[in-house]
N, C-alpha and C. Protein backbone atom coordinates (compact mmCIF):
# COMPACT_ATOMS: atom_id res chain seq x y z
N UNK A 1 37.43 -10.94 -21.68
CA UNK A 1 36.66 -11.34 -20.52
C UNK A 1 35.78 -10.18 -20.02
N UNK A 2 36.27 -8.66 -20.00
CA UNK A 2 35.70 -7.88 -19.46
C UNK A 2 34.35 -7.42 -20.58
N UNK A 3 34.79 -7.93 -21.78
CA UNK A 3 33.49 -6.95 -22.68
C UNK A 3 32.55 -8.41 -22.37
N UNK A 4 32.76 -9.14 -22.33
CA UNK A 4 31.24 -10.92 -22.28
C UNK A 4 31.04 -10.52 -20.79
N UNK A 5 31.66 -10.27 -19.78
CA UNK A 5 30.66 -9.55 -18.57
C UNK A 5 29.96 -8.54 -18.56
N UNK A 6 29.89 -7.66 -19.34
CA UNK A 6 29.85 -6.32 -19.43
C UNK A 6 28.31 -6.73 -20.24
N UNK A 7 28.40 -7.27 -21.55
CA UNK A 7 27.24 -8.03 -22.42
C UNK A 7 26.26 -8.70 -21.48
N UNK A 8 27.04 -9.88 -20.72
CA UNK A 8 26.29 -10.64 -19.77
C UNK A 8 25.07 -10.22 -18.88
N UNK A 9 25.82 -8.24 -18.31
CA UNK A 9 25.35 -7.94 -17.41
C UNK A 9 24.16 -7.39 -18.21
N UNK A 10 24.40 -6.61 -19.24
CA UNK A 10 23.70 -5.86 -19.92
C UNK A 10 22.64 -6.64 -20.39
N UNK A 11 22.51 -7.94 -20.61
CA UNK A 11 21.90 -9.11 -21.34
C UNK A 11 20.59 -9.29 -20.38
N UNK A 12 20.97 -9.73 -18.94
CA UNK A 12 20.53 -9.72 -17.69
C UNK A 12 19.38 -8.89 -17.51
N UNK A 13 19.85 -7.37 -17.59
CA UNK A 13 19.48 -6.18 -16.81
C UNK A 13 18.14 -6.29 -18.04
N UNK A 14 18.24 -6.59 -19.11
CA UNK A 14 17.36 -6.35 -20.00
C UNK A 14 16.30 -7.36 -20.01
N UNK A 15 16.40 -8.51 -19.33
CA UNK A 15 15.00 -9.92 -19.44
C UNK A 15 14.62 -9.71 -17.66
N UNK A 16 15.12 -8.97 -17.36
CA UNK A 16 13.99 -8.83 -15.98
C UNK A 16 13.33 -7.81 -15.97
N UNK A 17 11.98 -8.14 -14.92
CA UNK A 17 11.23 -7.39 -15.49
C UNK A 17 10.99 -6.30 -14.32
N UNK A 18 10.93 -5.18 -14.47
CA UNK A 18 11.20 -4.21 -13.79
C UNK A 18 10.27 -4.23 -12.37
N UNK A 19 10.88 -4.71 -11.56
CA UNK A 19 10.11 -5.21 -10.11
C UNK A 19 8.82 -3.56 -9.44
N UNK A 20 9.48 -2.60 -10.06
CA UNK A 20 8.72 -1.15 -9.33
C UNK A 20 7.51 -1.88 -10.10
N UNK A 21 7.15 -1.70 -11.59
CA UNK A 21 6.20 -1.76 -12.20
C UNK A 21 5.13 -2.50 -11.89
N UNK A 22 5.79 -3.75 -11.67
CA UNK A 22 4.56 -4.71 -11.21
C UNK A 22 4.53 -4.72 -10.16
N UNK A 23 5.34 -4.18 -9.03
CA UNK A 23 4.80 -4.49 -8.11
C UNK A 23 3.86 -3.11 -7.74
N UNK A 24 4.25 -2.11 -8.29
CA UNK A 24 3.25 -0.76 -8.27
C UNK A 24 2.06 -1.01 -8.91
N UNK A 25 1.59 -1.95 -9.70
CA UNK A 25 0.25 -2.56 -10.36
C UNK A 25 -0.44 -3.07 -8.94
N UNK A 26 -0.16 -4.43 -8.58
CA UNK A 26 -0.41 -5.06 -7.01
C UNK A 26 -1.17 -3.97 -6.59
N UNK A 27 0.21 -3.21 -5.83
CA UNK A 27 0.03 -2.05 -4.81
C UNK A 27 -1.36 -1.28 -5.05
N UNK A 28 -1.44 -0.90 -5.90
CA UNK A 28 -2.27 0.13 -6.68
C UNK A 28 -3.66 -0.82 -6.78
N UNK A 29 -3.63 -1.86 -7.35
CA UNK A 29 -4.79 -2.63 -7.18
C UNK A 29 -5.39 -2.76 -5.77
N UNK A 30 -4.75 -3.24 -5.16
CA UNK A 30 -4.78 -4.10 -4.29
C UNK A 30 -5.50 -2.84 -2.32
N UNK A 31 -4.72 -1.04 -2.92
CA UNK A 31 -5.26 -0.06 -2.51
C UNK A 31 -6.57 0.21 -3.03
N UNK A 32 -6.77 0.07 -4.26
CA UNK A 32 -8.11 0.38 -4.52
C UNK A 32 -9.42 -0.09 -4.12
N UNK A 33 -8.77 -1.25 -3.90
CA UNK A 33 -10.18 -2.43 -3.90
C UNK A 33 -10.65 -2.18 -1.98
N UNK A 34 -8.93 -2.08 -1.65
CA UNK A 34 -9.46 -2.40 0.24
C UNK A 34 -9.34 -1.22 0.99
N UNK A 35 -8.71 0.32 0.30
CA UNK A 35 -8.24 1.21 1.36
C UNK A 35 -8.91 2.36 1.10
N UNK A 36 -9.13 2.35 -0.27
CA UNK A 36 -9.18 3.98 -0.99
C UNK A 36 -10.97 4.01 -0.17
N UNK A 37 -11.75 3.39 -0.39
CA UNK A 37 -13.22 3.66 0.19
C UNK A 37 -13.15 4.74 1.26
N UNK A 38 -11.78 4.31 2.66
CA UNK A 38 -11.95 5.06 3.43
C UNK A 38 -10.55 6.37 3.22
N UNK A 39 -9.89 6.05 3.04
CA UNK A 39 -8.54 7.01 2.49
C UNK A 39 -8.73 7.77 1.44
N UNK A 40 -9.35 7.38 0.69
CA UNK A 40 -9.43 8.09 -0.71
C UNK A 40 -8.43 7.95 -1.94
N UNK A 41 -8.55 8.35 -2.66
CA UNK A 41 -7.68 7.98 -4.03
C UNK A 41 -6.16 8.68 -3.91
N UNK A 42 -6.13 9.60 -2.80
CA UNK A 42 -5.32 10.47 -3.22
C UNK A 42 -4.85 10.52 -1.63
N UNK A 43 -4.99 9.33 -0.62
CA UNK A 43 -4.54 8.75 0.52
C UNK A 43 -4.61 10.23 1.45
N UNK A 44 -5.79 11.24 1.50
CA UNK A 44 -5.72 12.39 2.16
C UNK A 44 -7.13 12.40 3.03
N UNK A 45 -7.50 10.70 3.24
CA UNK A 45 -8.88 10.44 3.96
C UNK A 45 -9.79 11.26 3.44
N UNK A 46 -10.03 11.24 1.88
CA UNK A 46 -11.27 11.69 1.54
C UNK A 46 -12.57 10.31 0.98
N UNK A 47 -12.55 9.47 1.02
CA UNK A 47 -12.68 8.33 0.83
C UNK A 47 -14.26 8.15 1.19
N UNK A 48 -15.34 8.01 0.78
CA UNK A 48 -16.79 8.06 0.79
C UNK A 48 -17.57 7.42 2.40
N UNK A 49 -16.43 6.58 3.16
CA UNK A 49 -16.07 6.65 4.71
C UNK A 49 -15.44 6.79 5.56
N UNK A 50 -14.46 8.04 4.89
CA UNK A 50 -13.42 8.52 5.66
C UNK A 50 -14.03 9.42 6.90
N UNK A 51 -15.19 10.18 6.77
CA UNK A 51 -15.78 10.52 8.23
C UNK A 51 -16.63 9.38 9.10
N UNK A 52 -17.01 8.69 8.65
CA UNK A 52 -17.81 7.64 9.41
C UNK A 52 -17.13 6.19 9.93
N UNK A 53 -15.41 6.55 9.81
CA UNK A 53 -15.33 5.76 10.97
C UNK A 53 -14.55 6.20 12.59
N UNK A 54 -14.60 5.52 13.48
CA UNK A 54 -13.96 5.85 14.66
C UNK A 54 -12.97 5.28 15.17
N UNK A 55 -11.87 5.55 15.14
CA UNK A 55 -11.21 7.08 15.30
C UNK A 55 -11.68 7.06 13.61
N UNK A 56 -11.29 8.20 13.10
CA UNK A 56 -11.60 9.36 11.64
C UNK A 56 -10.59 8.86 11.09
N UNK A 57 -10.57 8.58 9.74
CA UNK A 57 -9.69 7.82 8.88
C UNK A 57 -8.39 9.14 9.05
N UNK A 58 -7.10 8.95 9.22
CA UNK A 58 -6.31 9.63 9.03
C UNK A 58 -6.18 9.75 7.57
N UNK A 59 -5.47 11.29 7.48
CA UNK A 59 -4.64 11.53 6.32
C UNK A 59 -3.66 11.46 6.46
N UNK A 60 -3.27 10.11 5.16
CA UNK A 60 -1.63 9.57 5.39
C UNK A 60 -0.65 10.59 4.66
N UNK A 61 -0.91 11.58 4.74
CA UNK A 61 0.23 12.64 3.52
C UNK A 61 0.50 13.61 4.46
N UNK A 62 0.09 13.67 5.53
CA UNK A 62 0.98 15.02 6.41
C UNK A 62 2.06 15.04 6.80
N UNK A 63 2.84 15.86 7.12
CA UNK A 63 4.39 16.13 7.30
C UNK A 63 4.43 14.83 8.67
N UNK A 64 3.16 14.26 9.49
CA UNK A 64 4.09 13.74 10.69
C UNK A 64 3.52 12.40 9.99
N UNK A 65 2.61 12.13 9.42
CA UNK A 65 2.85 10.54 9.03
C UNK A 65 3.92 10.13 7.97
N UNK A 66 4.24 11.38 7.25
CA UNK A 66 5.47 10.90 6.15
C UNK A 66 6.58 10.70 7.37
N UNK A 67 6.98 11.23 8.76
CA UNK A 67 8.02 11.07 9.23
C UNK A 67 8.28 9.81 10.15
N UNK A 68 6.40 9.65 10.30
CA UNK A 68 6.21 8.02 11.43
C UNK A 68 6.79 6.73 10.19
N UNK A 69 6.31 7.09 8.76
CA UNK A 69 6.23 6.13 8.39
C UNK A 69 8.46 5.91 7.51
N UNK A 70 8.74 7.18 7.57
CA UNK A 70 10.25 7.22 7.23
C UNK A 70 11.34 6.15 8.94
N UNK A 71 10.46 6.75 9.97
CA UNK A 71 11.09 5.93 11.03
C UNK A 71 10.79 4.62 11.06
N UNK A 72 9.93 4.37 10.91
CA UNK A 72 8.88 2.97 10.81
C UNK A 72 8.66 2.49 9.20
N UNK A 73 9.39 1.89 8.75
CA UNK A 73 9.49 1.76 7.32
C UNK A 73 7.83 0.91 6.76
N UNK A 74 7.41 0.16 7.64
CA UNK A 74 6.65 -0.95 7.95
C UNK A 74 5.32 -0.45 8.52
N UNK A 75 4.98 0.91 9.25
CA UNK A 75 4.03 1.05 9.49
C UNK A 75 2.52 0.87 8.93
N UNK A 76 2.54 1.00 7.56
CA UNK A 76 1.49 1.07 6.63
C UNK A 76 0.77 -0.49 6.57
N UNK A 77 2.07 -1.29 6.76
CA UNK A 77 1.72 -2.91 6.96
C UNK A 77 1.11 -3.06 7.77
N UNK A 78 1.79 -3.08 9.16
CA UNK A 78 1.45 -3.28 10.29
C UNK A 78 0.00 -2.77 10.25
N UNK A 79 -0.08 -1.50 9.90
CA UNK A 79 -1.52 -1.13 10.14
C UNK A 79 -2.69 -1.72 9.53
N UNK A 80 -2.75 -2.36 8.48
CA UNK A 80 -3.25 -3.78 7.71
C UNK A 80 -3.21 -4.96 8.53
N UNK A 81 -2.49 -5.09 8.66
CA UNK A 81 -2.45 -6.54 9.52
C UNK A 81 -1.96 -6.74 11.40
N UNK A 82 -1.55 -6.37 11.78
CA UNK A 82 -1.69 -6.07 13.08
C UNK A 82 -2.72 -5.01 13.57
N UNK A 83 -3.74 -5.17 13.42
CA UNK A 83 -5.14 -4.73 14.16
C UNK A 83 -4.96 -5.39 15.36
N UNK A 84 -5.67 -5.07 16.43
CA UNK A 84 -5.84 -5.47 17.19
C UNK A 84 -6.47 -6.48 17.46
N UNK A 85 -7.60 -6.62 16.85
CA UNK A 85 -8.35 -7.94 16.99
C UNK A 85 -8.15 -9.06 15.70
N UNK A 86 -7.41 -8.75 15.36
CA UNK A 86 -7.13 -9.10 13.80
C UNK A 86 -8.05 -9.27 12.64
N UNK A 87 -8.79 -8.41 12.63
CA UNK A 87 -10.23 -8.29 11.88
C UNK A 87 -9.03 -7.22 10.45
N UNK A 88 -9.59 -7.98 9.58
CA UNK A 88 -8.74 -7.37 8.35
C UNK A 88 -9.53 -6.07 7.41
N UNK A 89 -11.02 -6.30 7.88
CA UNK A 89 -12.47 -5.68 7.21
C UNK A 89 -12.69 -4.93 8.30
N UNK A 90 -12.26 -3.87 8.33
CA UNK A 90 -12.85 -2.61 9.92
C UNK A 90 -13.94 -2.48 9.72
N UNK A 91 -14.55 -2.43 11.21
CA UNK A 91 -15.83 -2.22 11.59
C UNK A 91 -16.62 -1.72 10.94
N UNK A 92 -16.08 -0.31 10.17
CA UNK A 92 -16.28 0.49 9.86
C UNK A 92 -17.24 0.21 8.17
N UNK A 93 -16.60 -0.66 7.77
CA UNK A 93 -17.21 -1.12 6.28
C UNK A 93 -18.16 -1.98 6.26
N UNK A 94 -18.05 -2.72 7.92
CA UNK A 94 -19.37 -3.69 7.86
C UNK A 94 -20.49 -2.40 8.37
N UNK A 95 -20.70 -1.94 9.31
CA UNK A 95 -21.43 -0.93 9.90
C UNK A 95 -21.73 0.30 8.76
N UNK A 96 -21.24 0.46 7.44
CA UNK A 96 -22.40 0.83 6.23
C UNK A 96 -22.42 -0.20 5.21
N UNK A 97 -22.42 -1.22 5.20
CA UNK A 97 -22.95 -1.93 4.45
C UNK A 97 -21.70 -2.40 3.04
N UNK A 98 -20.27 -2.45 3.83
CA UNK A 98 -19.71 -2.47 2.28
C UNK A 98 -18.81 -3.70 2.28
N UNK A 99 -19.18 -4.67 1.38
CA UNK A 99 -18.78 -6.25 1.33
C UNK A 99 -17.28 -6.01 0.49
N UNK A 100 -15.88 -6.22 1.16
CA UNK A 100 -15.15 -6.69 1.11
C UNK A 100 -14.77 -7.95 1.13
N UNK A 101 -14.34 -8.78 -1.06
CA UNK A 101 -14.39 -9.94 -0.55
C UNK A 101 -12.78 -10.12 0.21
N UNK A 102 -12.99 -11.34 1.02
CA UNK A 102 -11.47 -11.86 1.72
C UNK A 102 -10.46 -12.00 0.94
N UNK A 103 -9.45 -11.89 1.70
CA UNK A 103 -7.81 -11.60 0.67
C UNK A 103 -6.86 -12.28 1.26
N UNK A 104 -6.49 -13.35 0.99
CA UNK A 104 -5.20 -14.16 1.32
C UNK A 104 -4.17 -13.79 1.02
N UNK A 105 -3.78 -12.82 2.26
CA UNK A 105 -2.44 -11.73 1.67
C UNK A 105 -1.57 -12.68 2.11
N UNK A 106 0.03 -12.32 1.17
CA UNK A 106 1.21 -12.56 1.09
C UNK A 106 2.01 -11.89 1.53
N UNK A 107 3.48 -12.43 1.25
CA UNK A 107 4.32 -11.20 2.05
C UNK A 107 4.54 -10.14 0.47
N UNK A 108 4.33 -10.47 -0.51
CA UNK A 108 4.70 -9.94 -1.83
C UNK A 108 3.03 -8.65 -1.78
N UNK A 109 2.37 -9.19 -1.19
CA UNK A 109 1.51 -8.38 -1.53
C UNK A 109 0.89 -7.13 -0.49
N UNK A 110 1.81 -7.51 0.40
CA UNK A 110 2.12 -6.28 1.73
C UNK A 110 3.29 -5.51 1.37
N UNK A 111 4.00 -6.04 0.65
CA UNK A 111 5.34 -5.08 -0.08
C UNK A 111 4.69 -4.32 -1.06
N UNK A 112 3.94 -5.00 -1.78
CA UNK A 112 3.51 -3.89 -3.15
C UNK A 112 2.68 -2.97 -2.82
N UNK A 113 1.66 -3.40 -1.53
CA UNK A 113 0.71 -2.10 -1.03
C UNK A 113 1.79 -0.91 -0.65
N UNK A 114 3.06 -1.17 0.37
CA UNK A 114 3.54 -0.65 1.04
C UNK A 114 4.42 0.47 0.28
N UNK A 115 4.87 -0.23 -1.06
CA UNK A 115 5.86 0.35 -1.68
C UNK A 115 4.67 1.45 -2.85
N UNK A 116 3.55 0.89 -3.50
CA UNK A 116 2.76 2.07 -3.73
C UNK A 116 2.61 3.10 -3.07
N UNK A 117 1.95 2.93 -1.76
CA UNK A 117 1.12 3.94 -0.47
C UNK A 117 2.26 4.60 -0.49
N UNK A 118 3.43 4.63 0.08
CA UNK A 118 4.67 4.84 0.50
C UNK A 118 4.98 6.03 -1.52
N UNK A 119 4.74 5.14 -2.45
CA UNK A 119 5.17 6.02 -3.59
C UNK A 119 4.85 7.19 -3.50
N UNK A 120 2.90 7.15 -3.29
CA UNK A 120 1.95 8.45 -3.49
C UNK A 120 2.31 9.30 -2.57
N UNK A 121 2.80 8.40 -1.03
CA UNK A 121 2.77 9.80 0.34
C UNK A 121 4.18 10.32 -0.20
N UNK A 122 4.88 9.97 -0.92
CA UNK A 122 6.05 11.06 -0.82
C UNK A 122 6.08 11.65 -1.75
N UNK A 123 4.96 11.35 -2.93
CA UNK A 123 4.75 12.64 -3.98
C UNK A 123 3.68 13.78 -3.50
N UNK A 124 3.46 13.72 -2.53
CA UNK A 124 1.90 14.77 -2.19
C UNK A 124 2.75 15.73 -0.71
């Protein structure tokens, strides 16, 4: 009984498909297309309108946003989608000219941004 569980488990562990991977694809996509313009590639607000918007695009890699976002597991979301006015396209991209098409986000696809962004700020 114990070695056909043991197989079972092992059987298992091997046809799923490794949830980091794809969901770090998403993430990674899904940063490129809507965040990096103003954040930059390397989430340190170097991003081709990281000075031209207001407030100034933060850099998400400093010692106090790695600690807002360790208390606040969720912050990076929230900051996507709880805007204030709930405008998902900041001001900021209409006011130089940069067409973001619309994105019918999910909850799978606020996890994969979150769990990328979240990958890079704790390697930098």
């Amino acid at each position: 009984m114990k070695i056909l569980l043991i197989i079972l488990l092992g059987t298992l562990s091997l046809i799923q498909t490794p949830l980091s991977l794809a969901d770090n694809t998403n993430g990674k996509n899904l940063y490129s297309q809507r965040c990096a313009m103003c954040h930059g590639p390397d989430l340190k607000a170097t991003g081709p309108l990281a000075k031209k918007s207001n407030p100034p695009t933060p850099d998400l890699t400093t010692p106090a946003f790695k600690k807002r976002l360790a208390a606040y597991p969720g912050v990076i979301v929230s900051s996507v989608i709880l805007r204030p006015n709930g405008d998902l396209i900041p001001k900021t991209l209409r006011e130089n000219g940069v067409k973001v098409a619309p994105h019918a986000w999910n909850v799978k696809d606020l996890r994969d941004l979150n769990e990328y962004m979240s990958g890079v700020i704790s390697k930098s």
